[in-house]
C-alpha atoms as a PDB file:
ATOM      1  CA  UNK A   1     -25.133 -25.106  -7.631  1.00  0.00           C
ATOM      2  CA  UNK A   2     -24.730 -23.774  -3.839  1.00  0.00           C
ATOM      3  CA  UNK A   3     -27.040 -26.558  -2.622  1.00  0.00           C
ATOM      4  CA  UNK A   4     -25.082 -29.476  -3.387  1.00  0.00           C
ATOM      5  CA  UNK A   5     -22.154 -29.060  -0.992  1.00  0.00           C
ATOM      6  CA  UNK A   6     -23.460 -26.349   1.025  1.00  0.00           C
ATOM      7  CA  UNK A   7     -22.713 -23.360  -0.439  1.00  0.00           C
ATOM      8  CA  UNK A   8     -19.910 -21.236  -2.449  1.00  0.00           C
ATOM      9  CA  UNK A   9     -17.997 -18.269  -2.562  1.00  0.00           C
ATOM     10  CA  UNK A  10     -18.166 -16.200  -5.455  1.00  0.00           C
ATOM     11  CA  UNK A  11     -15.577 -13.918  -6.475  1.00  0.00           C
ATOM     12  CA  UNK A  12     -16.776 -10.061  -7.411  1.00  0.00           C
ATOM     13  CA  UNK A  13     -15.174  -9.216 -10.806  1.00  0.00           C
ATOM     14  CA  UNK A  14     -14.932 -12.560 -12.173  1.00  0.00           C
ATOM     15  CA  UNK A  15     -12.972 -16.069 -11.558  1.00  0.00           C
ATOM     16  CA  UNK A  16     -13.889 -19.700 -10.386  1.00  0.00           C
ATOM     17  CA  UNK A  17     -16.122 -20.270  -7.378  1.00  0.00           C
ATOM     18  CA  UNK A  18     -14.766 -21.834  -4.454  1.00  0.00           C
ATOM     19  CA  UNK A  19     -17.232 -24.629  -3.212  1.00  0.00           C
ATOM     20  CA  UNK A  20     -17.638 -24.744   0.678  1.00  0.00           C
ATOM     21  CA  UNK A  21     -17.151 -28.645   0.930  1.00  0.00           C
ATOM     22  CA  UNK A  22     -16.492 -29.196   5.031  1.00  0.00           C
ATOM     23  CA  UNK A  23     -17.904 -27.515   7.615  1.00  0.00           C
ATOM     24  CA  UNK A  24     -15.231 -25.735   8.706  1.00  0.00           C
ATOM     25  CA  UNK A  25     -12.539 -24.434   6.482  1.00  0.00           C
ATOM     26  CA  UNK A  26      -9.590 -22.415   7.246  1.00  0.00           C
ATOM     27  CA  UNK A  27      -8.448 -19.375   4.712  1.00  0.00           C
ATOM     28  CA  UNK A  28      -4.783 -18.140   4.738  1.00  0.00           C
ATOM     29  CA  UNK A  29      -0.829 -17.745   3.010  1.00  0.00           C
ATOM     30  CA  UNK A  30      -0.068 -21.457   4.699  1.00  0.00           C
ATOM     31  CA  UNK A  31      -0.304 -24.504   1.813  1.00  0.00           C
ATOM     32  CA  UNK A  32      -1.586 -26.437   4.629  1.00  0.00           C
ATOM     33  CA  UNK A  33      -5.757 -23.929   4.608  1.00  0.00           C
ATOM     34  CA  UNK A  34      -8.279 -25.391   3.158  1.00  0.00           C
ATOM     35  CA  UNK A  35      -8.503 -22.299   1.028  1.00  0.00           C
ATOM     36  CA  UNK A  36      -5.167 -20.665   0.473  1.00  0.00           C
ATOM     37  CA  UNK A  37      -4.525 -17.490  -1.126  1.00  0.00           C
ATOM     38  CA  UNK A  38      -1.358 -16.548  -2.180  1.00  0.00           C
ATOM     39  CA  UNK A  39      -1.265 -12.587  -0.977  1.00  0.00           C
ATOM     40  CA  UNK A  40       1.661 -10.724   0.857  1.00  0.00           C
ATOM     41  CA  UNK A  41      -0.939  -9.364   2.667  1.00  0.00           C
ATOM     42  CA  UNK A  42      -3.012 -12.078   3.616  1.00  0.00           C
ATOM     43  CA  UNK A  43      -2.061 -14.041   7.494  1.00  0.00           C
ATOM     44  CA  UNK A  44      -0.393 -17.262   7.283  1.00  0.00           C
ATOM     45  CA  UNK A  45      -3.689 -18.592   9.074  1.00  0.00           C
ATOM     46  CA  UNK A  46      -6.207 -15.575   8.222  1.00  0.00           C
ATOM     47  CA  UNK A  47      -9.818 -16.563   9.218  1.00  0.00           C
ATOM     48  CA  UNK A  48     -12.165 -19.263   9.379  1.00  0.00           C
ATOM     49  CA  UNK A  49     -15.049 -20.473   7.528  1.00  0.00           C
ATOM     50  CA  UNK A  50     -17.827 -22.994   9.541  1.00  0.00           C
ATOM     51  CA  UNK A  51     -21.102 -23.929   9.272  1.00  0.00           C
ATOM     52  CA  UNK A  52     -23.261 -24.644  12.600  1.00  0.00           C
ATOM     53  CA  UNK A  53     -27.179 -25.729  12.102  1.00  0.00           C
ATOM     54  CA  UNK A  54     -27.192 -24.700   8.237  1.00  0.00           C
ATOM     55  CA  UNK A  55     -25.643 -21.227   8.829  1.00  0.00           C
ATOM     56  CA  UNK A  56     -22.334 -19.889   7.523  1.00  0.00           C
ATOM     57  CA  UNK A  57     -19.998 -18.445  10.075  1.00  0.00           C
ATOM     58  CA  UNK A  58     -16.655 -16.253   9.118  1.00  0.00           C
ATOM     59  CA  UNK A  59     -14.140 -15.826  12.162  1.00  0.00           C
ATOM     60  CA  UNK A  60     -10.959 -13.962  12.093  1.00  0.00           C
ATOM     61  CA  UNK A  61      -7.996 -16.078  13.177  1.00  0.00           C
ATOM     62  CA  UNK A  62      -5.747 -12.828  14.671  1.00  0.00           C
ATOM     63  CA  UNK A  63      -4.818 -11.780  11.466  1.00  0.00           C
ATOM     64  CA  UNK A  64      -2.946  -8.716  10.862  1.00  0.00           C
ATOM     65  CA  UNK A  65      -4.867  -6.750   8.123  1.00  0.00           C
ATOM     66  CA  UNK A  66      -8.842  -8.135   9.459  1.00  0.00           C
ATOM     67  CA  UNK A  67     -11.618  -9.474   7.789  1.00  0.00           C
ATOM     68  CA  UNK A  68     -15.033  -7.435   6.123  1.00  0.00           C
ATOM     69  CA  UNK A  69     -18.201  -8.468   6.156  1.00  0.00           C
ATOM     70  CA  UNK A  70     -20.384  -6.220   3.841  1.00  0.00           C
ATOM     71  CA  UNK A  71     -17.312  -3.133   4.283  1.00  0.00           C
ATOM     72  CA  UNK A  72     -17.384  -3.842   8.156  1.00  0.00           C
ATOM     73  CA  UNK A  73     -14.068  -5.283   9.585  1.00  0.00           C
ATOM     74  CA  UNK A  74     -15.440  -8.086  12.273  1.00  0.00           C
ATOM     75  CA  UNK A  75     -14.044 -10.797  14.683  1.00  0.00           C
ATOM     76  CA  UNK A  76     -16.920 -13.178  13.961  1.00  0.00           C
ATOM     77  CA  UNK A  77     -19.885 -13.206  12.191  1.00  0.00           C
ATOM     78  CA  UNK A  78     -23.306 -14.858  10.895  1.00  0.00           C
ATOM     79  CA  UNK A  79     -23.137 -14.722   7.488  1.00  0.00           C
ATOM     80  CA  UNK A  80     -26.245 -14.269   5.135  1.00  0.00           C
ATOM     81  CA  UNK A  81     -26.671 -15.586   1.878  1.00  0.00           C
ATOM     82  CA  UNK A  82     -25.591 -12.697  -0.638  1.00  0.00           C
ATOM     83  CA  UNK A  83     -23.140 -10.655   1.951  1.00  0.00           C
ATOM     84  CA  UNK A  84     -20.208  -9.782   0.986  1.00  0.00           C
ATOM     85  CA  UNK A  85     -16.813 -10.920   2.338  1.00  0.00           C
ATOM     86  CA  UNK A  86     -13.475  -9.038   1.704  1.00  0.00           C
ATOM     87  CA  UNK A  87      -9.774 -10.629   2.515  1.00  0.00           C
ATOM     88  CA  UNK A  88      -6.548  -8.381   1.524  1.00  0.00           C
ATOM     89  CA  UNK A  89      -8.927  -6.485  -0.844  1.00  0.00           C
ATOM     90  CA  UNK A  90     -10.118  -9.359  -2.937  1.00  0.00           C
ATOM     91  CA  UNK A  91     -14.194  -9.629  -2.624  1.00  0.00           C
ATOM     92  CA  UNK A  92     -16.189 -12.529  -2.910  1.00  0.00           C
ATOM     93  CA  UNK A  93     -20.327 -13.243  -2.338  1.00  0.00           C
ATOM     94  CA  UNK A  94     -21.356 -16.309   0.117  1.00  0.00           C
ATOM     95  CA  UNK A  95     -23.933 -17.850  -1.279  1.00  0.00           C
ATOM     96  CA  UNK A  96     -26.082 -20.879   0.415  1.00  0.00           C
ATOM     97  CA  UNK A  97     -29.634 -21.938   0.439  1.00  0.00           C
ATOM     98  CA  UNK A  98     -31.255 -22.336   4.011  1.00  0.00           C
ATOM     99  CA  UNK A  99     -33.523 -25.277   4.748  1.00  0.00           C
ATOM    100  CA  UNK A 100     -37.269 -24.956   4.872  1.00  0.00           C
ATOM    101  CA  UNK A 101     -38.134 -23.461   7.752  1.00  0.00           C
ATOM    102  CA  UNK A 102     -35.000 -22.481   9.324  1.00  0.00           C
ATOM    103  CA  UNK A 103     -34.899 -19.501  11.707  1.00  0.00           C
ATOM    104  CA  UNK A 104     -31.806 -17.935  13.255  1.00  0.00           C
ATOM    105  CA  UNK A 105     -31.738 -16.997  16.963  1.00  0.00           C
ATOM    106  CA  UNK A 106     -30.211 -13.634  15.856  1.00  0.00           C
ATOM    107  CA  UNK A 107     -29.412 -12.355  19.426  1.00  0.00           C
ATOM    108  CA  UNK A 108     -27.233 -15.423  20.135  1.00  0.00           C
ATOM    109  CA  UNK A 109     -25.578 -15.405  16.049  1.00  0.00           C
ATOM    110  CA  UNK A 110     -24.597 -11.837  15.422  1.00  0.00           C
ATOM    111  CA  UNK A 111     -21.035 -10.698  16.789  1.00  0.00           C
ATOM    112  CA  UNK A 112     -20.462 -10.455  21.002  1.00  0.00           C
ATOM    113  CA  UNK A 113     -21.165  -6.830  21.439  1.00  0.00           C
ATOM    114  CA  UNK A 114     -18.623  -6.660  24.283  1.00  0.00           C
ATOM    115  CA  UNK A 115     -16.121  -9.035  22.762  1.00  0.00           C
ATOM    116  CA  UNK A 116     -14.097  -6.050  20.724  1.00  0.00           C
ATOM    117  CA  UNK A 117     -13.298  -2.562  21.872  1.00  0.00           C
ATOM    118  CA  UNK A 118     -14.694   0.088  19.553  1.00  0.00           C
ATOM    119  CA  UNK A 119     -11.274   1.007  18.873  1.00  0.00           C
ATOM    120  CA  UNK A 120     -10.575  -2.272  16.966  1.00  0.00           C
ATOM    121  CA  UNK A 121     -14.207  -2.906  15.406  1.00  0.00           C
ATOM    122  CA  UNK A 122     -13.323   0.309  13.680  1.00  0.00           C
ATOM    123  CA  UNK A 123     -10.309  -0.622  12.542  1.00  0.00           C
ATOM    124  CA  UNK A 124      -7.601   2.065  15.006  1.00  0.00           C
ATOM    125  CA  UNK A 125      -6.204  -0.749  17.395  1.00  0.00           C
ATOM    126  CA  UNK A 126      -5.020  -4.334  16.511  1.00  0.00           C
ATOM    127  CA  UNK A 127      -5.948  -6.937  18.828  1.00  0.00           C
ATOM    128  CA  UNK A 128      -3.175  -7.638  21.569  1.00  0.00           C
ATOM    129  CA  UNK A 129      -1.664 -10.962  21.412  1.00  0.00           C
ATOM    130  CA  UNK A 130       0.122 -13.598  23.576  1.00  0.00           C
ATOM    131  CA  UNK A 131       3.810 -14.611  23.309  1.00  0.00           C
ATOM    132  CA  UNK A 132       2.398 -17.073  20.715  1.00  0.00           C
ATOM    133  CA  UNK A 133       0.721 -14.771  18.810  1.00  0.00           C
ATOM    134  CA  UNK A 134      -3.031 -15.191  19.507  1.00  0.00           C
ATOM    135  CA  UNK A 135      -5.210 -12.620  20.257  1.00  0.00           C
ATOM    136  CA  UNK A 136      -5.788 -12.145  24.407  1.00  0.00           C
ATOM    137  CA  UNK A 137      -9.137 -11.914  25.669  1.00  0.00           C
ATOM    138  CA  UNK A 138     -10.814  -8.608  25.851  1.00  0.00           C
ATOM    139  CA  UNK A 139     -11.335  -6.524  29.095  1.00  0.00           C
ATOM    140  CA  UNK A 140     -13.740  -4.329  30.122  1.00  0.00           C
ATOM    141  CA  UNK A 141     -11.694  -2.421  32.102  1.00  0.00           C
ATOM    142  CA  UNK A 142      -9.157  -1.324  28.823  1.00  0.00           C
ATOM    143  CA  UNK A 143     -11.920   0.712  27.036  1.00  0.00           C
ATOM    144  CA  UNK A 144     -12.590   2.419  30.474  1.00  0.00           C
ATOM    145  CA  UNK A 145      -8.624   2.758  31.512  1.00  0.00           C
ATOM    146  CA  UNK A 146      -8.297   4.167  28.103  1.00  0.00           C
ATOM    147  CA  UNK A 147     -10.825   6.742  28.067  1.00  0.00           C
ATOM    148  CA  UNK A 148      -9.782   7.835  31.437  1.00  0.00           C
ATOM    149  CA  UNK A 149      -6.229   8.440  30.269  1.00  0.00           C
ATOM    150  CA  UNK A 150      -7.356  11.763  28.520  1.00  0.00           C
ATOM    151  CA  UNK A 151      -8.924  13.449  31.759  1.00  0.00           C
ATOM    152  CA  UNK A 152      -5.615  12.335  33.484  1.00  0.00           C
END
């Protein structure tokens, strides 16, 4: 059951659960995730799994085709127990108990509002990305320089 190591992913449509042993466990094409799946379209490193103060956490790593949480594509994200996570269109449940009397600051757990241009939480731009190929930190001033391009 979930409790025992923390929790499990569940795949939608059938298969073997995959128990969420660490606190942190990597997802992605490399041999060398914790969690590797085998996908032309998945990223060498894809996303993250980690668990802070008894709550589940997914984080994109930069990868090229995203991550969904519950048919949203997100950079991070608290995850609930029963929410629904989608990599290179293969589904899966997270499922966890919280302990007794847990609470979640939500404010401080849900995504950074400001950390990803509308543009890419919808799914239009891909993140741009340093000569090693990480994602660069988001500015402000893009989402304004690139509204203002239209009036120019």
């Amino acid at each position: 059951m979930a409790q025992e190591y923390g929790g499990e992913l569940i795949p939608l449509g059938g298969g073997d659960s995959i128990p969420l042993i660490r606190d942190n466990l990597t997802i992605g094409r490399r041999e060398s995730c914790d969690i590797p799946l085998r996908l032309p379209n998945v990223s060498g490193l894809h996303c993250e799994l980690s668990n802070k103060d008894g709550y589940w956490y997914i984080k994109d790593l930069g990868s090229t085709n995203g991550v969904k949480v519950n048919g949203v594509r997100v950079q991070q994200k608290l995850l609930h127990p029963g929410d629904k996570i989608t990599i290179a269109k293969r589904h899966w449940t997270i499922e966890y108990t919280l302990k007794a009397g847990q609470r979640a600051m939500e404010e401080m757990m849900e995504d950074d509002v400001m950390g990803q241009s509308l543009l890419e939480k919808a799914g239009l731009v891909r993140p741009k990305r340093d000569q090693d190929g990480r994602p660069q930190p988001k500015r402000q001033k893009e989402a304004e320089d690139f509204l203002l391009d239209d009036d120019e």
